[in-house]
PDB file of N, CA and C in Angstrom:
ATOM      1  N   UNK A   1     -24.736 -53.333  40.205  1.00  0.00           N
ATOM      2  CA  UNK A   1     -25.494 -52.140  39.910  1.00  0.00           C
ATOM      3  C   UNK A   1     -26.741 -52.532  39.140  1.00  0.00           C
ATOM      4  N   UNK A   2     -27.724 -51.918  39.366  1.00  0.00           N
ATOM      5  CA  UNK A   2     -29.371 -52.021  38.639  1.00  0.00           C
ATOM      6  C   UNK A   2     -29.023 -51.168  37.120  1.00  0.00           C
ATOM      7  N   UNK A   3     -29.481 -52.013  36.441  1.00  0.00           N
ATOM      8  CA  UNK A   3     -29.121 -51.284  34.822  1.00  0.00           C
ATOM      9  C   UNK A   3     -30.375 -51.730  34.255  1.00  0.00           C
ATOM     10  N   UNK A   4     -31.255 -50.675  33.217  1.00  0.00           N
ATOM     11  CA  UNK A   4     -32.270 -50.686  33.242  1.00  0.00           C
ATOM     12  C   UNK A   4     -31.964 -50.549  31.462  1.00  0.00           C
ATOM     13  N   UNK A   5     -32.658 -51.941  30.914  1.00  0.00           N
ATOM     14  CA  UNK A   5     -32.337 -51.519  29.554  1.00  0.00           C
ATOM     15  C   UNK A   5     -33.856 -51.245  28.594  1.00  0.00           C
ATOM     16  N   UNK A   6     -34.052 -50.709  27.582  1.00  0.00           N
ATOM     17  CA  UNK A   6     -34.377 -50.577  27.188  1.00  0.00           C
ATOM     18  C   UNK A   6     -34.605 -50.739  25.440  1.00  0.00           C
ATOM     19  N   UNK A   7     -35.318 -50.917  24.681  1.00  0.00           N
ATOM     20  CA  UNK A   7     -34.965 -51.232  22.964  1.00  0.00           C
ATOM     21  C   UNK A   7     -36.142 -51.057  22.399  1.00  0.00           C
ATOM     22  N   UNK A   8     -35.975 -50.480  21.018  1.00  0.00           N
ATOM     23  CA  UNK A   8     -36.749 -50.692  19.787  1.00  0.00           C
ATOM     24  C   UNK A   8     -36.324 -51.099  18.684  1.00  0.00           C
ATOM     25  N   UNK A   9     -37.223 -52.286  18.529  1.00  0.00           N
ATOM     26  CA  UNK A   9     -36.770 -52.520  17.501  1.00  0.00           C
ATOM     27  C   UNK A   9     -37.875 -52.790  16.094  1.00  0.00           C
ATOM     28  N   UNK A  10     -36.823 -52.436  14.646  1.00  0.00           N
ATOM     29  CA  UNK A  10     -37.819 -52.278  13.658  1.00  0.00           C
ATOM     30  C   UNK A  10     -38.492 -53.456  13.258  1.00  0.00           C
ATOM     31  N   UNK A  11     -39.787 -53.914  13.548  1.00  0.00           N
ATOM     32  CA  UNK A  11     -40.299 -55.332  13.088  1.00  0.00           C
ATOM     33  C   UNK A  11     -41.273 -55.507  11.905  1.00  0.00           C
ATOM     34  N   UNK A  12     -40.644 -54.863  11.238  1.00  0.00           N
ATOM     35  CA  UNK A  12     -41.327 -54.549   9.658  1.00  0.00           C
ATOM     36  C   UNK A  12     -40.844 -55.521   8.650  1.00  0.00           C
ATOM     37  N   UNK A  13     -39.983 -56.685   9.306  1.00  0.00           N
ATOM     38  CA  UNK A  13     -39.278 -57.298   8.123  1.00  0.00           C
ATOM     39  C   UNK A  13     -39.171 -58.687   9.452  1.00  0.00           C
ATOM     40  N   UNK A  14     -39.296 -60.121   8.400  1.00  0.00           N
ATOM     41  CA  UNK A  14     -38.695 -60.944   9.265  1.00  0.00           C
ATOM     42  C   UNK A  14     -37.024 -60.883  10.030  1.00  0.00           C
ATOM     43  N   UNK A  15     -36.478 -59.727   9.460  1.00  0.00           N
ATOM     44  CA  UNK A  15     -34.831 -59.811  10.447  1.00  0.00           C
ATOM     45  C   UNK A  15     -35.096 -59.210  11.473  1.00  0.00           C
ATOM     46  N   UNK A  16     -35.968 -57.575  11.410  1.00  0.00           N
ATOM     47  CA  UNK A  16     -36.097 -57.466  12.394  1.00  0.00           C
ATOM     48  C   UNK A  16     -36.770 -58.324  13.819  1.00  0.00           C
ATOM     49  N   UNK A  17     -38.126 -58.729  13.392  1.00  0.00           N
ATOM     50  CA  UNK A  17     -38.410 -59.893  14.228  1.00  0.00           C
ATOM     51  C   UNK A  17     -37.546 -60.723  14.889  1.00  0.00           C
ATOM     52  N   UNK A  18     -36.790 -61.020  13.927  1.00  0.00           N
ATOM     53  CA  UNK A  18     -35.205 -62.481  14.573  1.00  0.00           C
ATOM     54  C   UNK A  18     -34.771 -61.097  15.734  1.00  0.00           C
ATOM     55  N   UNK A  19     -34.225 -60.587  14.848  1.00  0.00           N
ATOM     56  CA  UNK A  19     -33.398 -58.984  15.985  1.00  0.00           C
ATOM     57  C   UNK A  19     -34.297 -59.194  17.439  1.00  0.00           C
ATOM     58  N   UNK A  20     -35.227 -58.570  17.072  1.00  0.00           N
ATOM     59  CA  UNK A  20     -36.467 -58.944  18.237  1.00  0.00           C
ATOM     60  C   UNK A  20     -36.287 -59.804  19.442  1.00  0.00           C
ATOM     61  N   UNK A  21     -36.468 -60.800  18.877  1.00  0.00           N
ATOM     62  CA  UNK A  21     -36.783 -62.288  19.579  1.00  0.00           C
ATOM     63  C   UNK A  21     -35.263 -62.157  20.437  1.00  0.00           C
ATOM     64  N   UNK A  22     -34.054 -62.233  19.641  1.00  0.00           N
ATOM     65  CA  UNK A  22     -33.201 -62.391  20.359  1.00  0.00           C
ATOM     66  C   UNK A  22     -32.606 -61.335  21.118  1.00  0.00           C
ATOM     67  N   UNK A  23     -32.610 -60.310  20.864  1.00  0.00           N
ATOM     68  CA  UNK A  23     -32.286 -59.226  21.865  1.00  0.00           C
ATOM     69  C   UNK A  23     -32.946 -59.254  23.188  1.00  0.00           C
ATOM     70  N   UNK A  24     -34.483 -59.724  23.200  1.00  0.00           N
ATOM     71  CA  UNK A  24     -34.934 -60.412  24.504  1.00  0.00           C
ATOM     72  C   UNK A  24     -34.948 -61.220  25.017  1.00  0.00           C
ATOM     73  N   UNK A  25     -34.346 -62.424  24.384  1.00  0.00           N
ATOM     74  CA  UNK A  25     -33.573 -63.511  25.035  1.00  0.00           C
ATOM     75  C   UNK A  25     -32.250 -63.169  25.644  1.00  0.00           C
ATOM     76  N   UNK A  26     -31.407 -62.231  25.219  1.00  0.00           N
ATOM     77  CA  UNK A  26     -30.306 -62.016  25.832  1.00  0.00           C
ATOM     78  C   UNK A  26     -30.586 -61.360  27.646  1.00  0.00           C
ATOM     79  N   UNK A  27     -31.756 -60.213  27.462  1.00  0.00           N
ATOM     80  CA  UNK A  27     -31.891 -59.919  28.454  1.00  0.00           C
ATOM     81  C   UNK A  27     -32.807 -60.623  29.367  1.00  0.00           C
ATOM     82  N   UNK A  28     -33.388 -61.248  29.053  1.00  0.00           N
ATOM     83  CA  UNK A  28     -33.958 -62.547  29.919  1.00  0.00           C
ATOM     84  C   UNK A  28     -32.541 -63.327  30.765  1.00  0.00           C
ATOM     85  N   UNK A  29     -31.741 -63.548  30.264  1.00  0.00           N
ATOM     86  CA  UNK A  29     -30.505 -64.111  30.586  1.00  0.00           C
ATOM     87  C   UNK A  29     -30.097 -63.478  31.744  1.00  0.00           C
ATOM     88  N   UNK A  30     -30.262 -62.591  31.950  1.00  0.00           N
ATOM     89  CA  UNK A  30     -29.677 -61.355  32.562  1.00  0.00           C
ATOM     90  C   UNK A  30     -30.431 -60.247  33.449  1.00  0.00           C
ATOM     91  N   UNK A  31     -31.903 -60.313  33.630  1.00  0.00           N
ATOM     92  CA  UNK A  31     -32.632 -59.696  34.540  1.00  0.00           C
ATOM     93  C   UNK A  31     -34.073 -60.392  34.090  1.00  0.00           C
ATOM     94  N   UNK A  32     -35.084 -58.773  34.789  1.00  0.00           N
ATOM     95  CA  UNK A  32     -36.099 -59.370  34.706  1.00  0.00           C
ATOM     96  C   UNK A  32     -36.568 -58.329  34.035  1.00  0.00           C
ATOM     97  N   UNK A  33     -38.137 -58.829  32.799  1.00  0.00           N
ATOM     98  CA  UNK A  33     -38.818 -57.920  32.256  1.00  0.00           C
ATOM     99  C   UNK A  33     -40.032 -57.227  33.206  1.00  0.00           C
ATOM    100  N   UNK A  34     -39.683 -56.013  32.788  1.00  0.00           N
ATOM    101  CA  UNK A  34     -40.640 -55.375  33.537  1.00  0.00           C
ATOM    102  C   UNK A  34     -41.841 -54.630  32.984  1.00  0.00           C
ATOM    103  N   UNK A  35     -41.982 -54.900  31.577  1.00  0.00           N
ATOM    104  CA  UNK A  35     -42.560 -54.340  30.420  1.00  0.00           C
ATOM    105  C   UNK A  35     -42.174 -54.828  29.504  1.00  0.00           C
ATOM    106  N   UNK A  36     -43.231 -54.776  28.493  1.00  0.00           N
ATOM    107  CA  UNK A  36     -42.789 -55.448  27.157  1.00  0.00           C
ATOM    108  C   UNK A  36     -41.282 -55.226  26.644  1.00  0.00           C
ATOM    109  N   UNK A  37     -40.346 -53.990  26.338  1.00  0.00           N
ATOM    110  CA  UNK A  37     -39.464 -53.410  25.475  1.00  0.00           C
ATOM    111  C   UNK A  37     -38.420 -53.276  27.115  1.00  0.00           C
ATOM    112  N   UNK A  38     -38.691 -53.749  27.896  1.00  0.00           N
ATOM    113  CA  UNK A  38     -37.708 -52.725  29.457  1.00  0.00           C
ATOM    114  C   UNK A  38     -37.684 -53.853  30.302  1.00  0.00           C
ATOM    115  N   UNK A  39     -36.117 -54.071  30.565  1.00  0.00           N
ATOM    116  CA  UNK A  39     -35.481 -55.059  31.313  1.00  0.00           C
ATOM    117  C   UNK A  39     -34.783 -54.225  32.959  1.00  0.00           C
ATOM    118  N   UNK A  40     -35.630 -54.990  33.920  1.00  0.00           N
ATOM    119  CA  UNK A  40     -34.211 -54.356  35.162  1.00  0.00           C
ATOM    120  C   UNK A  40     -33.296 -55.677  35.283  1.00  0.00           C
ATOM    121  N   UNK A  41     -31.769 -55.141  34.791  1.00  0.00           N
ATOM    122  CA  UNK A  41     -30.805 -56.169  35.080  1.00  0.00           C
ATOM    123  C   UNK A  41     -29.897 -55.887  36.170  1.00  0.00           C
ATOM    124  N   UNK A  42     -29.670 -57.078  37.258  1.00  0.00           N
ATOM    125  CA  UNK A  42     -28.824 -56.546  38.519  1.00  0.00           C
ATOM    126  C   UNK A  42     -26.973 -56.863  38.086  1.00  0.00           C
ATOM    127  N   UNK A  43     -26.394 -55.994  37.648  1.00  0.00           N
ATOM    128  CA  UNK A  43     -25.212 -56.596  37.077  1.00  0.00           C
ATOM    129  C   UNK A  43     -23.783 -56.020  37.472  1.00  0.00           C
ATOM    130  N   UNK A  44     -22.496 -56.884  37.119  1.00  0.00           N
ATOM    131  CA  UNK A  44     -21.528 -55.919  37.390  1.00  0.00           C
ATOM    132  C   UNK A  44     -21.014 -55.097  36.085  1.00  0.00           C
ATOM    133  N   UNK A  45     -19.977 -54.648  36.138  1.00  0.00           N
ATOM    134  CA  UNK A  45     -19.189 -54.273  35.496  1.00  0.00           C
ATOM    135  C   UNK A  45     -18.769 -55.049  33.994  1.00  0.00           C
ATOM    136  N   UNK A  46     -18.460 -56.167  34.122  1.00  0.00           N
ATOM    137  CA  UNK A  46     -18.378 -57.009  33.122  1.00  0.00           C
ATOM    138  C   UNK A  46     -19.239 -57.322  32.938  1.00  0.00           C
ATOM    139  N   UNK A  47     -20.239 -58.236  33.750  1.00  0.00           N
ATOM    140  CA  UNK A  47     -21.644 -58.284  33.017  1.00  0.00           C
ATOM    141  C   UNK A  47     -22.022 -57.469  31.949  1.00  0.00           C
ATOM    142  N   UNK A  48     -22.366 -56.410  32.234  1.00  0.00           N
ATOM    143  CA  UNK A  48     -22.435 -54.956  31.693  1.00  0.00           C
ATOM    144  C   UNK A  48     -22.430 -54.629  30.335  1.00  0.00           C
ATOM    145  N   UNK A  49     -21.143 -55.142  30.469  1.00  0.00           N
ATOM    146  CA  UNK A  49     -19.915 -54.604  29.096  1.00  0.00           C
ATOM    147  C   UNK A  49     -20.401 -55.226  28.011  1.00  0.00           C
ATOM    148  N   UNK A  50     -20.527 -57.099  28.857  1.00  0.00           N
ATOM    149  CA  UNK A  50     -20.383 -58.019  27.819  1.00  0.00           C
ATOM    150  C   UNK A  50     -22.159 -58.301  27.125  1.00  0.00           C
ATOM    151  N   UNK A  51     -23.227 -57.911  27.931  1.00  0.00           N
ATOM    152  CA  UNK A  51     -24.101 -58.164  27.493  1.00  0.00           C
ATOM    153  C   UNK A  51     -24.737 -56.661  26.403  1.00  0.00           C
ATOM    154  N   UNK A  52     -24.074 -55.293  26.688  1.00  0.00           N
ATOM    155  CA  UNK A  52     -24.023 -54.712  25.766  1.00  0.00           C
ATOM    156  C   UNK A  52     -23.757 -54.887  24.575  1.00  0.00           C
ATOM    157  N   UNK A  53     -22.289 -55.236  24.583  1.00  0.00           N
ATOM    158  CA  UNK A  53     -21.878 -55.652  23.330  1.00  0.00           C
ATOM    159  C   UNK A  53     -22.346 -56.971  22.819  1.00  0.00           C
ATOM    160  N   UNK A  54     -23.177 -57.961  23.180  1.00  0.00           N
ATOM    161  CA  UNK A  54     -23.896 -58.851  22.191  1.00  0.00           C
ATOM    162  C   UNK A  54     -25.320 -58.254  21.916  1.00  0.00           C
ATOM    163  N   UNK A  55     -25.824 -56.792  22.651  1.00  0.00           N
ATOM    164  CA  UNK A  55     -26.785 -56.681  21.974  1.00  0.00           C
ATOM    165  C   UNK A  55     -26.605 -55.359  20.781  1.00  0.00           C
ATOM    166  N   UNK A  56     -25.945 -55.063  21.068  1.00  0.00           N
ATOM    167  CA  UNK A  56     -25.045 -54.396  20.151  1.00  0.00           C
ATOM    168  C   UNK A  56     -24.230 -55.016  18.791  1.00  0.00           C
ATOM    169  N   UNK A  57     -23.954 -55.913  18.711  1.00  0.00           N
ATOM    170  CA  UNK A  57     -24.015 -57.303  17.931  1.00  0.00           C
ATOM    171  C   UNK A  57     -24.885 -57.306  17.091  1.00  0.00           C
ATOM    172  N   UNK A  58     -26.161 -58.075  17.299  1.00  0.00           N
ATOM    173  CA  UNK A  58     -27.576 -57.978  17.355  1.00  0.00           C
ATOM    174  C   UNK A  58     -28.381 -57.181  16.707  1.00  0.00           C
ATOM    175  N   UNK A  59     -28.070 -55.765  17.213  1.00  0.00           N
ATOM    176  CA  UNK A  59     -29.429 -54.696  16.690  1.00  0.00           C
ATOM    177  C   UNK A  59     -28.761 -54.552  15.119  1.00  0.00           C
ATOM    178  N   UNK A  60     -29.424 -53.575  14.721  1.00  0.00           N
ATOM    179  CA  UNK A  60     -29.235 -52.878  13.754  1.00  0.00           C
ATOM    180  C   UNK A  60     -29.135 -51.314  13.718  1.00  0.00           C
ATOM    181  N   UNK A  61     -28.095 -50.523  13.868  1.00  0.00           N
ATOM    182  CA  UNK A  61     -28.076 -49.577  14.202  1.00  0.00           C
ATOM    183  C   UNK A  61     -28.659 -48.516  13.551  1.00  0.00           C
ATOM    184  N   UNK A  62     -29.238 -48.805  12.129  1.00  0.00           N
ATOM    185  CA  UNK A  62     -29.945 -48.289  11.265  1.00  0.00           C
ATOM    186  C   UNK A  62     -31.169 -47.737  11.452  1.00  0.00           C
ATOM    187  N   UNK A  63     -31.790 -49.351  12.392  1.00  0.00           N
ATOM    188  CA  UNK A  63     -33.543 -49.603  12.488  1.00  0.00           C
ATOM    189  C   UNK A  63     -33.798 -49.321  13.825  1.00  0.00           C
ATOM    190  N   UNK A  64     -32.964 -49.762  15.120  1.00  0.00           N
ATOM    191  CA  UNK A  64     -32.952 -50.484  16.196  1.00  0.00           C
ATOM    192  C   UNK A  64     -32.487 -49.329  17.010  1.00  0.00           C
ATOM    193  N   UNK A  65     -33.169 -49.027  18.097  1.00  0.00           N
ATOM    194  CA  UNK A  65     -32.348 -48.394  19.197  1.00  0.00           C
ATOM    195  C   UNK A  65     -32.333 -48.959  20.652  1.00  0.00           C
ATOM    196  N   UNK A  66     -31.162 -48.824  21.335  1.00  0.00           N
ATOM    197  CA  UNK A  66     -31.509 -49.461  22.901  1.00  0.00           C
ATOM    198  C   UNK A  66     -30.538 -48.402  23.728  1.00  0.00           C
ATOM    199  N   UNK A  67     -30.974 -48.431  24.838  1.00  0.00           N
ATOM    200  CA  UNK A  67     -30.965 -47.256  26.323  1.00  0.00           C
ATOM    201  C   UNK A  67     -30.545 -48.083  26.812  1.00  0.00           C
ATOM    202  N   UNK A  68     -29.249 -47.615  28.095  1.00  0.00           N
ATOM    203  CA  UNK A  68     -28.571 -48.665  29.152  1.00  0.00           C
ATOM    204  C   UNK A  68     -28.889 -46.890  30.269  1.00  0.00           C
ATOM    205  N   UNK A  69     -29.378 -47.586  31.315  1.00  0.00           N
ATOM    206  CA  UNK A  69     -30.003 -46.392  32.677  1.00  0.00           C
ATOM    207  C   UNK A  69     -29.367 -47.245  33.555  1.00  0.00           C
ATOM    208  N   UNK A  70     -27.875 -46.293  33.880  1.00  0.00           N
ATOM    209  CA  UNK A  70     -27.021 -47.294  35.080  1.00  0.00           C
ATOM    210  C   UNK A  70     -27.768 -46.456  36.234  1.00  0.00           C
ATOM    211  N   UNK A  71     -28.786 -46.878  36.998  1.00  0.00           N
ATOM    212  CA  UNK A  71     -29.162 -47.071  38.384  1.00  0.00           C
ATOM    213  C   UNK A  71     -28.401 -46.863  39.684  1.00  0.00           C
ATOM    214  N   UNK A  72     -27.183 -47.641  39.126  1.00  0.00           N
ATOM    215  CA  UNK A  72     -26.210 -47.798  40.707  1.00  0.00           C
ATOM    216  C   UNK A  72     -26.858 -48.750  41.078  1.00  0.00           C
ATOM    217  N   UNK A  73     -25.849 -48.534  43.105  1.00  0.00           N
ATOM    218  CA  UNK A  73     -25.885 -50.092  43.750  1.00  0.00           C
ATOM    219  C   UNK A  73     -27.145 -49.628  44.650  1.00  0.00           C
ATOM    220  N   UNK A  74     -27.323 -48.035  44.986  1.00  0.00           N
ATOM    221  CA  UNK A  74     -28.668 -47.486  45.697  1.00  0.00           C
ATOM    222  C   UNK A  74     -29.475 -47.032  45.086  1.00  0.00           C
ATOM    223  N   UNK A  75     -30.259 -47.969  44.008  1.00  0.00           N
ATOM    224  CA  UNK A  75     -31.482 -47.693  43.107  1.00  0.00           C
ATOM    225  C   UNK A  75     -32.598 -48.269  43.851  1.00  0.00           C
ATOM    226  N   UNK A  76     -33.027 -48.510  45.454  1.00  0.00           N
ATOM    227  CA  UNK A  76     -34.267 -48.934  45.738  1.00  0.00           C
ATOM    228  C   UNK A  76     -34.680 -47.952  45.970  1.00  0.00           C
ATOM    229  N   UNK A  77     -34.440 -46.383  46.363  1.00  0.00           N
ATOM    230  CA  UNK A  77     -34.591 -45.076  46.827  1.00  0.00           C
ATOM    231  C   UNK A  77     -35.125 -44.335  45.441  1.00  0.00           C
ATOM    232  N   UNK A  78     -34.617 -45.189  43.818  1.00  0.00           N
ATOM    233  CA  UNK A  78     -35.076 -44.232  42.172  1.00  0.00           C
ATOM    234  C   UNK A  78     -35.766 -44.670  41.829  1.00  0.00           C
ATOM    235  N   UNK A  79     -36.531 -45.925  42.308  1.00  0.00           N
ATOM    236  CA  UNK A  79     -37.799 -45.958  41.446  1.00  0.00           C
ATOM    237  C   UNK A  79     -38.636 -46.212  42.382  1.00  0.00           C
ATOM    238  N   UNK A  80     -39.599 -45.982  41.468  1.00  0.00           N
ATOM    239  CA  UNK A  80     -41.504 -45.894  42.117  1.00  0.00           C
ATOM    240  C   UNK A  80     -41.992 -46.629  41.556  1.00  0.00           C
ATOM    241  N   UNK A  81     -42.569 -47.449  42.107  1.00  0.00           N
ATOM    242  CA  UNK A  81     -44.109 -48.409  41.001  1.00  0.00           C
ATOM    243  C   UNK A  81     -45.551 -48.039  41.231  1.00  0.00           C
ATOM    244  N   UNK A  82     -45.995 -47.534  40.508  1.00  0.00           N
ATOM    245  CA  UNK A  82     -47.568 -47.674  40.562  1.00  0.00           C
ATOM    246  C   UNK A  82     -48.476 -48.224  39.702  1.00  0.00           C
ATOM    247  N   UNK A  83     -49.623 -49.208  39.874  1.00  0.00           N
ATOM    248  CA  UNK A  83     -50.273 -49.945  39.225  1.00  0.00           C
ATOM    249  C   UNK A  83     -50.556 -51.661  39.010  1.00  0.00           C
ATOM    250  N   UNK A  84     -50.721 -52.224  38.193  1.00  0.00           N
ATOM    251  CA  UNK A  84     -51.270 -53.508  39.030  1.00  0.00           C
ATOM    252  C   UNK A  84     -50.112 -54.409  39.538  1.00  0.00           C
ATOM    253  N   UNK A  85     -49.207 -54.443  38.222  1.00  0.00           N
ATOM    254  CA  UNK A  85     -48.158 -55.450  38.342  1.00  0.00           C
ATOM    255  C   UNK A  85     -47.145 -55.547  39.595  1.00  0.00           C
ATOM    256  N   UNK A  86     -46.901 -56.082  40.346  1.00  0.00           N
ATOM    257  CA  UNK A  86     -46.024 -55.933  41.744  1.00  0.00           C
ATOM    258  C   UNK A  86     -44.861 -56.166  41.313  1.00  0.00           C
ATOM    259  N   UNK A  87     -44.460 -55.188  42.083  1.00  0.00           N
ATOM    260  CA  UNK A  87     -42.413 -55.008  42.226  1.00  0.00           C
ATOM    261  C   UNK A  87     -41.628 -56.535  42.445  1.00  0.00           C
ATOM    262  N   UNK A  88     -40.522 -56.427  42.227  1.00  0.00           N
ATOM    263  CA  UNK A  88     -39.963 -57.344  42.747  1.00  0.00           C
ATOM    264  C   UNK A  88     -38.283 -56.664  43.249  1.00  0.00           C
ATOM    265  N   UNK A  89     -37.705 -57.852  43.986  1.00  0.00           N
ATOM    266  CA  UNK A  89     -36.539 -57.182  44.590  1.00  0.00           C
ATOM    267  C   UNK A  89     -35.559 -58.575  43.750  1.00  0.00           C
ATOM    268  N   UNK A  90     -34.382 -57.673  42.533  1.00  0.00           N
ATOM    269  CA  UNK A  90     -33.719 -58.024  41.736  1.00  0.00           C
ATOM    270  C   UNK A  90     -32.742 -59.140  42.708  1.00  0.00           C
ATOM    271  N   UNK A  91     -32.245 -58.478  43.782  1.00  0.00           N
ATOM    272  CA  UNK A  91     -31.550 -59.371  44.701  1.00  0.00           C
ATOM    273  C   UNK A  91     -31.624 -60.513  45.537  1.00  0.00           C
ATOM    274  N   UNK A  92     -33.248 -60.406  45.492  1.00  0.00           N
ATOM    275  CA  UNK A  92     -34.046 -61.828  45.878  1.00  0.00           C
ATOM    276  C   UNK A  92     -33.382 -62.749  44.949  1.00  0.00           C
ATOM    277  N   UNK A  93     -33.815 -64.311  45.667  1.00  0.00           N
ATOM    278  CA  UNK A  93     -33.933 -65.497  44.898  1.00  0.00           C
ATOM    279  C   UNK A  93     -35.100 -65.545  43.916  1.00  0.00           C
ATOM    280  N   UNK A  94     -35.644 -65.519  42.607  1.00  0.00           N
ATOM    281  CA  UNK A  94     -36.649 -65.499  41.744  1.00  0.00           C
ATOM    282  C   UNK A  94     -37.224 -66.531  41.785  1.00  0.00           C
ATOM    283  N   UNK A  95     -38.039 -67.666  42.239  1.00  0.00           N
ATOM    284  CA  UNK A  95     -38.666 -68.861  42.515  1.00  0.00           C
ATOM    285  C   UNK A  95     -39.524 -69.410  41.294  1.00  0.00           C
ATOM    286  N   UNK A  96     -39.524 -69.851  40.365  1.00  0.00           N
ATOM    287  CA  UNK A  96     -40.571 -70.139  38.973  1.00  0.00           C
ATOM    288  C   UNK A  96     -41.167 -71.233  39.168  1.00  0.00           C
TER     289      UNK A  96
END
């Protein structure tokens, strides 16, 4: 399923920063950025679970907020892109 995450986080303090840094390393792990703060991750069920709960770990529930937008397995039909950056297809091979 396409899971579309999202986060803020408070970077008013060097923890938050650390918070920062690594909450987008986790989702780097795990999809692709599509915007600064907004990850599309192609994942299952466990995937899911388990990368929630380390960013959940992570934040600070105080400072920090993050959005999980389960998509489903027929999310090429829910989103639209318009503007410079080009789409990509999560299910492709990613080539770097």
């Amino acid at each position: 399923m396409l899971v579309v995450i999202t986060y803020d986080v408070n970077t008013q303090d060097a923890s938050g920063r650390r918070r920062l840094r690594q909450i987008a390393k986790q989702c780097v792990n795990y999809g692709q950025r599509v915007q600064n703060s907004v990850f599309e991750c192609l994942l299952d069920a466990a995937q899911c679970r388990l990368l929630q709960a380390r960013l959940c770990d992570i934040m600070d529930p105080v400072k920090d907020s993050l959005r999980f937008y389960y998509l489903g397995d027929r999310y090429q039909t829910k989103i639209e892109h318009f503007g410079a950056k080009t789409g990509y297809a999560p299910e492709e091979p990613l080539i770097l």
